[in-house]
C-alpha atoms as a PDB file:
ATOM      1  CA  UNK A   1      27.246  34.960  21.708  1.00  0.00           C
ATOM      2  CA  UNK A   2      26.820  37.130  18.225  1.00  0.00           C
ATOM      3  CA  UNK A   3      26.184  33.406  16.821  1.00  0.00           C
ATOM      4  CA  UNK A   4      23.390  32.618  19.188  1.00  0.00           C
ATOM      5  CA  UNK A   5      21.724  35.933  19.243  1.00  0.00           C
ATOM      6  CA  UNK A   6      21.628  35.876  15.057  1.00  0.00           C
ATOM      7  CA  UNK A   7      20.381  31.749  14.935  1.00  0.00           C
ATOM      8  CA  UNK A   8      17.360  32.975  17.417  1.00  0.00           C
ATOM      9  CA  UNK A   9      16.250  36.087  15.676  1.00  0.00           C
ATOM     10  CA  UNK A  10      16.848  35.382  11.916  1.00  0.00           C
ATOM     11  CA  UNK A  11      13.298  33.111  12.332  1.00  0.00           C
ATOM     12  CA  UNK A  12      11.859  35.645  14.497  1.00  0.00           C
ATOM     13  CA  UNK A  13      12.532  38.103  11.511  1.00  0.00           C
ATOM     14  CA  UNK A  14      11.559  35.907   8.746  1.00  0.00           C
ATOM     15  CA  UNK A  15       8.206  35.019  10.291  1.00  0.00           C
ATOM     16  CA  UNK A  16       7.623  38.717  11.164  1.00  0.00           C
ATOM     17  CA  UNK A  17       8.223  39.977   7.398  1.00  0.00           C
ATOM     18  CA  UNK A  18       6.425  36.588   6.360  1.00  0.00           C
ATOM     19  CA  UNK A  19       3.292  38.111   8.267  1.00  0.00           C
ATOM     20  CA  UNK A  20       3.522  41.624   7.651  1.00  0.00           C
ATOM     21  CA  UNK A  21       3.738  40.234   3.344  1.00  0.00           C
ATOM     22  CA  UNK A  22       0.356  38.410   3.994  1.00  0.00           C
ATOM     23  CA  UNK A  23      -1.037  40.933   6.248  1.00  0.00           C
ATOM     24  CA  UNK A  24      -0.763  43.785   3.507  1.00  0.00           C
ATOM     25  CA  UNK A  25      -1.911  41.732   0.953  1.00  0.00           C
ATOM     26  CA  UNK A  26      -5.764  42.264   0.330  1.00  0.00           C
ATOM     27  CA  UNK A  27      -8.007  42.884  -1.825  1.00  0.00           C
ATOM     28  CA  UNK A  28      -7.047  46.537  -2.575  1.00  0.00           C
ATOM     29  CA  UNK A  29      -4.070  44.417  -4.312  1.00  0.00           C
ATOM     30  CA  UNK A  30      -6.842  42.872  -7.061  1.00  0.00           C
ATOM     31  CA  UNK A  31      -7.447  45.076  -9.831  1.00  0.00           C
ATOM     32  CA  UNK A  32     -11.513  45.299 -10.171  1.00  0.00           C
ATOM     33  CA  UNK A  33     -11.572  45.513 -13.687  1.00  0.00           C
ATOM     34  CA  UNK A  34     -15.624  45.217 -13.719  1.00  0.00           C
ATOM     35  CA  UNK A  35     -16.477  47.689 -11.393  1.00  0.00           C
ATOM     36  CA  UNK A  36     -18.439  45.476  -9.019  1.00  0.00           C
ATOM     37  CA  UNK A  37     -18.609  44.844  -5.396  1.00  0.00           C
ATOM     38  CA  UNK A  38     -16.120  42.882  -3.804  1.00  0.00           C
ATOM     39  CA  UNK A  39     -16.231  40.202  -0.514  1.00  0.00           C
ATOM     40  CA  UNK A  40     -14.391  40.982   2.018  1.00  0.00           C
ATOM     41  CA  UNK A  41     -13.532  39.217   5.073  1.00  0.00           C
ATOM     42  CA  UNK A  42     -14.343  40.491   8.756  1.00  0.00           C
ATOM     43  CA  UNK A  43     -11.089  42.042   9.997  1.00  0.00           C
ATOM     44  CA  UNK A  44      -9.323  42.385   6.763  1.00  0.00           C
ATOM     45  CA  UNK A  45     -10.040  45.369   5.122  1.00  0.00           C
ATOM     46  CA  UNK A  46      -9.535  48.447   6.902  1.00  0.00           C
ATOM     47  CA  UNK A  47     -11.840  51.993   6.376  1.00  0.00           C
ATOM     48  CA  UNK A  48      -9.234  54.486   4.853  1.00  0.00           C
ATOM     49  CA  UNK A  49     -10.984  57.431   6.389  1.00  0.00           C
ATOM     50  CA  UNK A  50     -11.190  56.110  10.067  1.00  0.00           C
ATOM     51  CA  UNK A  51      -9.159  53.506   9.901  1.00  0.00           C
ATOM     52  CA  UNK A  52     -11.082  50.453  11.923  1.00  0.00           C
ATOM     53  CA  UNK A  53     -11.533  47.309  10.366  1.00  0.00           C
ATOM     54  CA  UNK A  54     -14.860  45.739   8.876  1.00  0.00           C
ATOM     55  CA  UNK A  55     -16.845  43.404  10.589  1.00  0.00           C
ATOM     56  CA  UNK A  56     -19.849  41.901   8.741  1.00  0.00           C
ATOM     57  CA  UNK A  57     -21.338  43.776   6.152  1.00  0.00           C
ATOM     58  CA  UNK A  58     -24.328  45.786   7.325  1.00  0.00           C
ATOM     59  CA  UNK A  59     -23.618  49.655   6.785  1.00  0.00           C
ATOM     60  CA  UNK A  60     -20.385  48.950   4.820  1.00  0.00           C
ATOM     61  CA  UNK A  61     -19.668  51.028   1.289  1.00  0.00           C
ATOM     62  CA  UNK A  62     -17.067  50.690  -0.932  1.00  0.00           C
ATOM     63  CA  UNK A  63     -15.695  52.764  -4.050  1.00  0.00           C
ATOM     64  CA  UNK A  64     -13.844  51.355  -7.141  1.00  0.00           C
ATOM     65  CA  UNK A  65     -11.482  53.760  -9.212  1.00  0.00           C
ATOM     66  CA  UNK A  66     -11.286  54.293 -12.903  1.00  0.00           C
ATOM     67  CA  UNK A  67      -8.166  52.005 -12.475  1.00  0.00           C
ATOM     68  CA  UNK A  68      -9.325  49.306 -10.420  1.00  0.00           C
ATOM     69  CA  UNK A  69      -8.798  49.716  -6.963  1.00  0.00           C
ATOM     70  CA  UNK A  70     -11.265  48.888  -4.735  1.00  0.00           C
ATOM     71  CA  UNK A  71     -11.866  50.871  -1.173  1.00  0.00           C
ATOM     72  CA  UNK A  72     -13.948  49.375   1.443  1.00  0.00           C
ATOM     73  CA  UNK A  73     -15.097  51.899   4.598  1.00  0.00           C
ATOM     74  CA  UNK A  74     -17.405  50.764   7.709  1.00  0.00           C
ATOM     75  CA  UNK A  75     -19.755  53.684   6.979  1.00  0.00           C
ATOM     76  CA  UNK A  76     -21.340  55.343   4.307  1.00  0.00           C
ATOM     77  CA  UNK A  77     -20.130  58.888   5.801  1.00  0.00           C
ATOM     78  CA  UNK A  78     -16.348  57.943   5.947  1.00  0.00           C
ATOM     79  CA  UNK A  79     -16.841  57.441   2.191  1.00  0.00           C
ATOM     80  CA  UNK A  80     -18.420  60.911   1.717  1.00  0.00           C
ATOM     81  CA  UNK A  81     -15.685  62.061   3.459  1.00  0.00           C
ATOM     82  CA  UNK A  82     -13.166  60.490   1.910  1.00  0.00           C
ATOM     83  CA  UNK A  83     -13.624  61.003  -1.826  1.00  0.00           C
ATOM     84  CA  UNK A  84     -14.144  64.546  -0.075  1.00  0.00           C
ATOM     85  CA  UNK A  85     -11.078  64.796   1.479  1.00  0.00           C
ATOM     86  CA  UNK A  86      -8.934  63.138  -1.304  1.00  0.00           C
ATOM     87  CA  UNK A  87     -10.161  65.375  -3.979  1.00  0.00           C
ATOM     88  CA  UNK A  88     -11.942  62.381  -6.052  1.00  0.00           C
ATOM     89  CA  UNK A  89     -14.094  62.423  -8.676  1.00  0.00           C
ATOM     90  CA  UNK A  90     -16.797  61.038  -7.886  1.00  0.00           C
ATOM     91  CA  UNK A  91     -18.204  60.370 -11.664  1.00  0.00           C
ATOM     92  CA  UNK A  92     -14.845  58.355 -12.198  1.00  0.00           C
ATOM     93  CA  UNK A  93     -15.893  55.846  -9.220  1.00  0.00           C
ATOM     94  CA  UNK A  94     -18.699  53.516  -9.019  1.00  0.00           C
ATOM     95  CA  UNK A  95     -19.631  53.178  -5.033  1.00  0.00           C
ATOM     96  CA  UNK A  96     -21.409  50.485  -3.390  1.00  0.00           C
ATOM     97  CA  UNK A  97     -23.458  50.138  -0.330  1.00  0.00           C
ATOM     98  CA  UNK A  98     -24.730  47.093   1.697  1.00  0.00           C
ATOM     99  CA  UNK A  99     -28.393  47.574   1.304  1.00  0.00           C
ATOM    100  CA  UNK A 100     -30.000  46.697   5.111  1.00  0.00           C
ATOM    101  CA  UNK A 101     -33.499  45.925   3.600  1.00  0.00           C
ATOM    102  CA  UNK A 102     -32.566  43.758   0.605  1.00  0.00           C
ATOM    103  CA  UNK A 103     -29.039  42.128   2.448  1.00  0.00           C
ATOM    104  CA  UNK A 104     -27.618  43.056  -0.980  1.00  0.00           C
ATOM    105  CA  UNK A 105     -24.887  45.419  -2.936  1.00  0.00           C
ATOM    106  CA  UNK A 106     -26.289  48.457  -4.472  1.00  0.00           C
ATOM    107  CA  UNK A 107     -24.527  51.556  -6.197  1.00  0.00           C
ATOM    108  CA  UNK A 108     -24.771  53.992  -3.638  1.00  0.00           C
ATOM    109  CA  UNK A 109     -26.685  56.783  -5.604  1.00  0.00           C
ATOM    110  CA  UNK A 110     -29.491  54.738  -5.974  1.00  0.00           C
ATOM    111  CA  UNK A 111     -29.815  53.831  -2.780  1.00  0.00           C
ATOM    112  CA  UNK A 112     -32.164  55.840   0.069  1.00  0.00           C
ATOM    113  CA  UNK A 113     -31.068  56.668   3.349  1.00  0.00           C
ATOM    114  CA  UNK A 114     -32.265  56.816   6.784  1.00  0.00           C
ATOM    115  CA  UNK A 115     -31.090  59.786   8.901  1.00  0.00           C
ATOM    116  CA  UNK A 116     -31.526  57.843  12.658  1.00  0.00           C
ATOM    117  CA  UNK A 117     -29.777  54.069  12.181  1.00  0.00           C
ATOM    118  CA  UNK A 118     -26.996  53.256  14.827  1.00  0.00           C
ATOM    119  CA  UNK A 119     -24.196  53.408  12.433  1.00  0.00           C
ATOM    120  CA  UNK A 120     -20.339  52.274  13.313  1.00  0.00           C
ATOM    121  CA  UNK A 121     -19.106  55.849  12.927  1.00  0.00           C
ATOM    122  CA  UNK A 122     -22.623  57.396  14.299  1.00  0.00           C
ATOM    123  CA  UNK A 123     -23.040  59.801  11.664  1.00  0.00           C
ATOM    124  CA  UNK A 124     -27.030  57.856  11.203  1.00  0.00           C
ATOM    125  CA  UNK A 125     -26.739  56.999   7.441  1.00  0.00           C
ATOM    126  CA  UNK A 126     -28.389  53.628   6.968  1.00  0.00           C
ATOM    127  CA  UNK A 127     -28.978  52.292   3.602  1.00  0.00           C
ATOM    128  CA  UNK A 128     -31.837  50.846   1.648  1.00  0.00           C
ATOM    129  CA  UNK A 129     -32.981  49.667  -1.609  1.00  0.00           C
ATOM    130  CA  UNK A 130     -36.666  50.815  -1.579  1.00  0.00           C
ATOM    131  CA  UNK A 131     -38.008  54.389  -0.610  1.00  0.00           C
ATOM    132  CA  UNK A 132     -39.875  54.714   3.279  1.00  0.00           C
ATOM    133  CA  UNK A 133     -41.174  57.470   4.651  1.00  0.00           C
ATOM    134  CA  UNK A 134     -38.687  60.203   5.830  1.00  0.00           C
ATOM    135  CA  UNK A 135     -35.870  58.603   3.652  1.00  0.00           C
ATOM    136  CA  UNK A 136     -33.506  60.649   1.536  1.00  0.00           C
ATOM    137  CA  UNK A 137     -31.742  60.247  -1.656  1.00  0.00           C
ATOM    138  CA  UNK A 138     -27.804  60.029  -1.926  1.00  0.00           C
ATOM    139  CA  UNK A 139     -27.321  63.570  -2.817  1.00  0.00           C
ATOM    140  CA  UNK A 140     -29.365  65.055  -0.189  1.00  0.00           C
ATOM    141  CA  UNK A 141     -27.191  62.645   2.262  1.00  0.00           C
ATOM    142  CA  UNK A 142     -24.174  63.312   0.939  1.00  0.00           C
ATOM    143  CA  UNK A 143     -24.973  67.373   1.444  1.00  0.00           C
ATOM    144  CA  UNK A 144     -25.756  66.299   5.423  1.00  0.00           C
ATOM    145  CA  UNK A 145     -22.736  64.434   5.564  1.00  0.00           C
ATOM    146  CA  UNK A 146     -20.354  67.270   4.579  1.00  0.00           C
ATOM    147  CA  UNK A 147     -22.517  69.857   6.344  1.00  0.00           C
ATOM    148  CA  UNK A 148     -22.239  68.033   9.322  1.00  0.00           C
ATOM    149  CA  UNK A 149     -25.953  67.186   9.713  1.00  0.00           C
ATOM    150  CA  UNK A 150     -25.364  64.065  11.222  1.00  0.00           C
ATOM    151  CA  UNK A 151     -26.293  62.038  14.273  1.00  0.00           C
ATOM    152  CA  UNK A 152     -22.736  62.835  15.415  1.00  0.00           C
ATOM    153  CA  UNK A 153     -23.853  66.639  15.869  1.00  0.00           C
ATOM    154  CA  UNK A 154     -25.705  67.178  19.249  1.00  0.00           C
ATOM    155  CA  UNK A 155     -28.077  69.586  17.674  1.00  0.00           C
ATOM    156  CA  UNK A 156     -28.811  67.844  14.905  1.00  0.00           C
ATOM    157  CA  UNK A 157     -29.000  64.450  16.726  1.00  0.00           C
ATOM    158  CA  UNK A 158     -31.597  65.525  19.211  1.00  0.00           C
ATOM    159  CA  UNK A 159     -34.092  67.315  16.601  1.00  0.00           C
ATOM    160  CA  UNK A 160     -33.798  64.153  14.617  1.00  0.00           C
ATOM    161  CA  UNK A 161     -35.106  62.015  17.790  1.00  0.00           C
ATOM    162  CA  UNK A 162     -37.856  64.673  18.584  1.00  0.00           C
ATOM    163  CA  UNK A 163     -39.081  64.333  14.946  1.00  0.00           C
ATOM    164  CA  UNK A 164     -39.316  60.328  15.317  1.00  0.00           C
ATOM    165  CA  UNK A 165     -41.108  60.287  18.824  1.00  0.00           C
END
């Protein structure tokens, strides 16, 4: 009996730790020497701050450490929140966003941002490689975003859609 029960789960177990080795190997596991913006693919990375997976690029951000390590988040705002919450310099990291007007990677300071977009988290940050009307700059974005002076906030949320009607 001991026999049978130990020849039918030893594969079980092997193919369980086989997939749970592949499934926590990503791209956080390449050192990004250079700084730049990595690929990802849809439901492989997974936002640190929130914790749901990527899918496609549009609003995504990521951060790369002085060391290398790359971060990918579904929203701008988990980012802000993140290096926030985990006490990070943010001079040491270079931080990407997927521009939505150029379908391109930009550092995220240079980028502008809408206040309104229908973002994954909902906190309204779209980004954008050229200046529009009623954009802001990463700073003044960043302020909202710890303020709370996001879509996400009722009050804030429904001044923002009288201001655009």
């Amino acid at each position: 009996m001991i026999k049978k029960t130990v020849l039918i789960l030893f594969p079980i177990v092997a193919i369980l730790g086989v997939f749970f080795i592949l499934k926590t190997q990503n791209s956080l596991d390449i050192v990004n020497t250079k700084q730049e913006p990595l690929e990802f693919k849809d439901n492989q990375e997974q936002c640190p701050e929130c914790n749901m997976f990527l899918v496609g690029k549009k609003h995504t951000a990521q951060t790369v450490t002085s060391d290398g390590k790359t971060y990918f988040f579904d929203d701008i705002g988990c980012l802000i929140l993140w290096i926030e919450e985990n006490k990070k310099d943010s001079k040491s990291l270079v931080s990407w966003v997927y521009a939505l007007d150029s379908n391109r990677w930009i550092k995220a300071d240079k980028a502008f941002y809408s206040i309104s977009d229908k973002t994954p988290m909902h906190y309204g940050f779209g980004a954008y490689e050229k200046n529009f009307d009623k954009s802001i700059e990463y700073n003044d974005m960043k302020l909202k975003m710890l303020r709370g002076e996001n879509m996400t906030n009722t009050k804030i949320r429904k001044k923002i859609m009288d201001s655009i009607k």
